[in-house]
Protein backbone atom coordinates (compact mmCIF):
# COMPACT_ATOMS: atom_id res chain seq x y z
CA UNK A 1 -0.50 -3.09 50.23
CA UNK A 2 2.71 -5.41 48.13
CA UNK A 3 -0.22 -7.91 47.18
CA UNK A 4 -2.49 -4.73 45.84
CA UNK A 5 0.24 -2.96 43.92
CA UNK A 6 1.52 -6.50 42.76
CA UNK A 7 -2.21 -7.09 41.66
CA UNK A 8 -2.81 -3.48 39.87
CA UNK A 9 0.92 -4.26 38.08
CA UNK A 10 -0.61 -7.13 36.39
CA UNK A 11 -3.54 -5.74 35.31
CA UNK A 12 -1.96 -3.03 33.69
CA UNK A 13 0.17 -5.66 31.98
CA UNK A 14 -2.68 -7.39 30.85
CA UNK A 15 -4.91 -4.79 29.68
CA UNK A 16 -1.53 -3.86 27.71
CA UNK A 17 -1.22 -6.78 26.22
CA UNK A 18 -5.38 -7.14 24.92
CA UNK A 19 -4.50 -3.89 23.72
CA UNK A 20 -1.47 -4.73 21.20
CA UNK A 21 -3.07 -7.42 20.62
CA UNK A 22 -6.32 -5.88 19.38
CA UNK A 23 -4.28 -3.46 17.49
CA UNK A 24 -4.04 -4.61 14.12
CA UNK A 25 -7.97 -5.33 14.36
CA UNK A 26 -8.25 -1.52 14.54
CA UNK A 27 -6.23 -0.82 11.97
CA UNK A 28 -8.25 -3.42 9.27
CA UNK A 29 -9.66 -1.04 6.21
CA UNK A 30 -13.59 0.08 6.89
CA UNK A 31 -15.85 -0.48 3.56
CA UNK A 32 -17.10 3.19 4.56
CA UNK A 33 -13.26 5.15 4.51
CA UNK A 34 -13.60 7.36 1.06
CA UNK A 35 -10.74 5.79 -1.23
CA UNK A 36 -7.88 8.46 -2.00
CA UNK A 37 -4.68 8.53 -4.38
CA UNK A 38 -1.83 10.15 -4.30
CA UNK A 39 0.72 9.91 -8.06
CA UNK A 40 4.01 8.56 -7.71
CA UNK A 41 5.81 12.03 -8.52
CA UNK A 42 4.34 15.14 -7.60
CA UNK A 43 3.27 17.05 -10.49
CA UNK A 44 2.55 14.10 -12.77
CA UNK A 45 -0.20 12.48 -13.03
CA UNK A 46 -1.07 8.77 -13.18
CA UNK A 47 -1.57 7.96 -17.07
CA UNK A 48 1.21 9.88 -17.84
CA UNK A 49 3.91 8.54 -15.09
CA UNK A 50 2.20 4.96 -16.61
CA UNK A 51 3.50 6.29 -19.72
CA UNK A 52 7.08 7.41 -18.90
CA UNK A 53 7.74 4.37 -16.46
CA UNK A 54 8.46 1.91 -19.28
CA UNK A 55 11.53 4.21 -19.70
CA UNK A 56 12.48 5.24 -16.46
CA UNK A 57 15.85 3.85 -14.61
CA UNK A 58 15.48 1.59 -11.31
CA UNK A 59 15.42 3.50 -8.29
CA UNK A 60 19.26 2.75 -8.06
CA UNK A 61 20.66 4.31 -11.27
CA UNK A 62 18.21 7.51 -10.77
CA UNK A 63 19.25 11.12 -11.12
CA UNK A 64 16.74 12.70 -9.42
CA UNK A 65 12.61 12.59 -8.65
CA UNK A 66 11.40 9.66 -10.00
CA UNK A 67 8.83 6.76 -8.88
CA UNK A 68 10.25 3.96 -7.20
CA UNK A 69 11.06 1.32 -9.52
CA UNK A 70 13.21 -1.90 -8.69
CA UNK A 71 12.93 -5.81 -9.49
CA UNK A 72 10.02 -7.47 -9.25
CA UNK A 73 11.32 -9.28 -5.77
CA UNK A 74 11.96 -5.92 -4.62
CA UNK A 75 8.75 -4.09 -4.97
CA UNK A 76 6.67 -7.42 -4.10
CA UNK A 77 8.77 -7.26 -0.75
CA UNK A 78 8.26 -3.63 -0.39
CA UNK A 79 4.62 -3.88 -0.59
CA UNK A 80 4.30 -7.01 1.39
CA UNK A 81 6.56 -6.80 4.47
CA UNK A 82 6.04 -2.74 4.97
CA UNK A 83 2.27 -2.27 4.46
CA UNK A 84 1.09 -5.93 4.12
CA UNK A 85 -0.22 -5.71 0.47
CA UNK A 86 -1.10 -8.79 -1.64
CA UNK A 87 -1.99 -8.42 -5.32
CA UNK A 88 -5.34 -7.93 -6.09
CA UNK A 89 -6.48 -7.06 -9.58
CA UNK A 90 -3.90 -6.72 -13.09
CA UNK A 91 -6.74 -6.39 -15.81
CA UNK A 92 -6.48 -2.47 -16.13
CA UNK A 93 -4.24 -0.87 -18.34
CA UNK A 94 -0.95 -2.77 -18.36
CA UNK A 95 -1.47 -2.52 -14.07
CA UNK A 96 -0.87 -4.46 -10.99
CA UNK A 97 -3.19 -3.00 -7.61
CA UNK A 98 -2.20 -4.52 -4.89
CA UNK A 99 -3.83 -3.61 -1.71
CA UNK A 100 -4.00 -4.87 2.04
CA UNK A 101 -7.20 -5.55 3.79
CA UNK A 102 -5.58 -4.93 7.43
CA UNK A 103 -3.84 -1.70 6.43
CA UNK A 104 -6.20 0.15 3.94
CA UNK A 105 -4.03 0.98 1.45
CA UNK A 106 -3.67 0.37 -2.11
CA UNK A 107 -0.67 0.93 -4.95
CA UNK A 108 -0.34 0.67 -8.29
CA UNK A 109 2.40 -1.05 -10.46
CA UNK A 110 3.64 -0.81 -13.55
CA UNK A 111 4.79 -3.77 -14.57
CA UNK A 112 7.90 -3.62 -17.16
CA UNK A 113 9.24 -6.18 -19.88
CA UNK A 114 12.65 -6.40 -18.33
CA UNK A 115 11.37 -8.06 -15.44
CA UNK A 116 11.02 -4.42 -13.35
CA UNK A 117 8.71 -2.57 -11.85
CA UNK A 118 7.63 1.29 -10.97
CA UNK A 119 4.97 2.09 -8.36
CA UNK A 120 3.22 4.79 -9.85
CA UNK A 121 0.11 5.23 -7.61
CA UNK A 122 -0.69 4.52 -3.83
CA UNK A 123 -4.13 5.50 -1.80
CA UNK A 124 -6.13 4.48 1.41
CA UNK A 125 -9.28 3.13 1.26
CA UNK A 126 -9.07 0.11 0.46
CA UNK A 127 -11.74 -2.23 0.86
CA UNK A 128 -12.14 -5.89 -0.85
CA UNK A 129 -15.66 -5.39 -1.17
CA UNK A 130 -15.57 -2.49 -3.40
CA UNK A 131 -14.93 -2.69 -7.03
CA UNK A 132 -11.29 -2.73 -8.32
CA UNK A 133 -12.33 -0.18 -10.81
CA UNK A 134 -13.05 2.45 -8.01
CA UNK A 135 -9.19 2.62 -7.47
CA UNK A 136 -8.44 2.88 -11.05
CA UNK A 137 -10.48 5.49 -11.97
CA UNK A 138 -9.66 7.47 -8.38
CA UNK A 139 -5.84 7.42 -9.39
CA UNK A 140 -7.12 8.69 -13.23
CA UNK A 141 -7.01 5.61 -15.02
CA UNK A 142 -10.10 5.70 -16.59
């Protein structure tokens, strides 16, 4: 009866251990998943946050609602180590999209001159197969 349960214990912890394994293979984007965006600051849209983030302080110094904007090392951490995006495309409008391929999402930057940033866009849906522009014009940025 030990040698059974002992047997049936190490199953389990097998199968457990296919299973977080196989995990982030579950979670990589599907070409099919409709692409969605969400603005930065509710109430604002995307060409117009674009717009104001040249001006806006880092996320530090804010008073109130506002994108998040920090250094450049900051938001390229941010987007890599808490939802695995790489950059992808920064040919639209004074943009960065970076985007993961195991996570599905997608953000836009707004690069700044004082070696800053402000995320003014994020989404799911992302695919490398479809067209950088389809995230573009999604978040309004025709």
């Amino acid at each position: 009866m030990a040698r059974i349960a002992n047997r049936i214990a190490r199953l389990t912890m097998a199968g457990s251990l296919a299973l977080l394994t196989a995990a982030p293979a579950l979670a990589v984007s599907r070409s099919d998943q409709p692409v969605q965006s969400w603005s930065a600051m509710q109430g604002i849209d995307v060409p117009e946050l674009l717009d104001q983030a040249q001006d806006m302080p880092t996320s530090d110094m804010a008073l109130g609602d506002q994108p998040y904007c920090a250094d450049n090392p900051e938001i390229r951490q941010t987007l890599q180590h808490d939802f695995a995006e790489q950059p992808v495309d920064s040919s639209h409008a004074g943009t960065q999209l970076w985007a993961s391929d195991q996570m599905g999402t997608w953000t836009l930057v707004a690069p700044r001159a004082d070696q800053t940033s402000c995320i003014i866009a994020s989404g799911i849906g992302y695919h490398p197969e479809k067209d950088v522009e389809v995230y573009y014009q999604t978040a309004g940025l025709n």
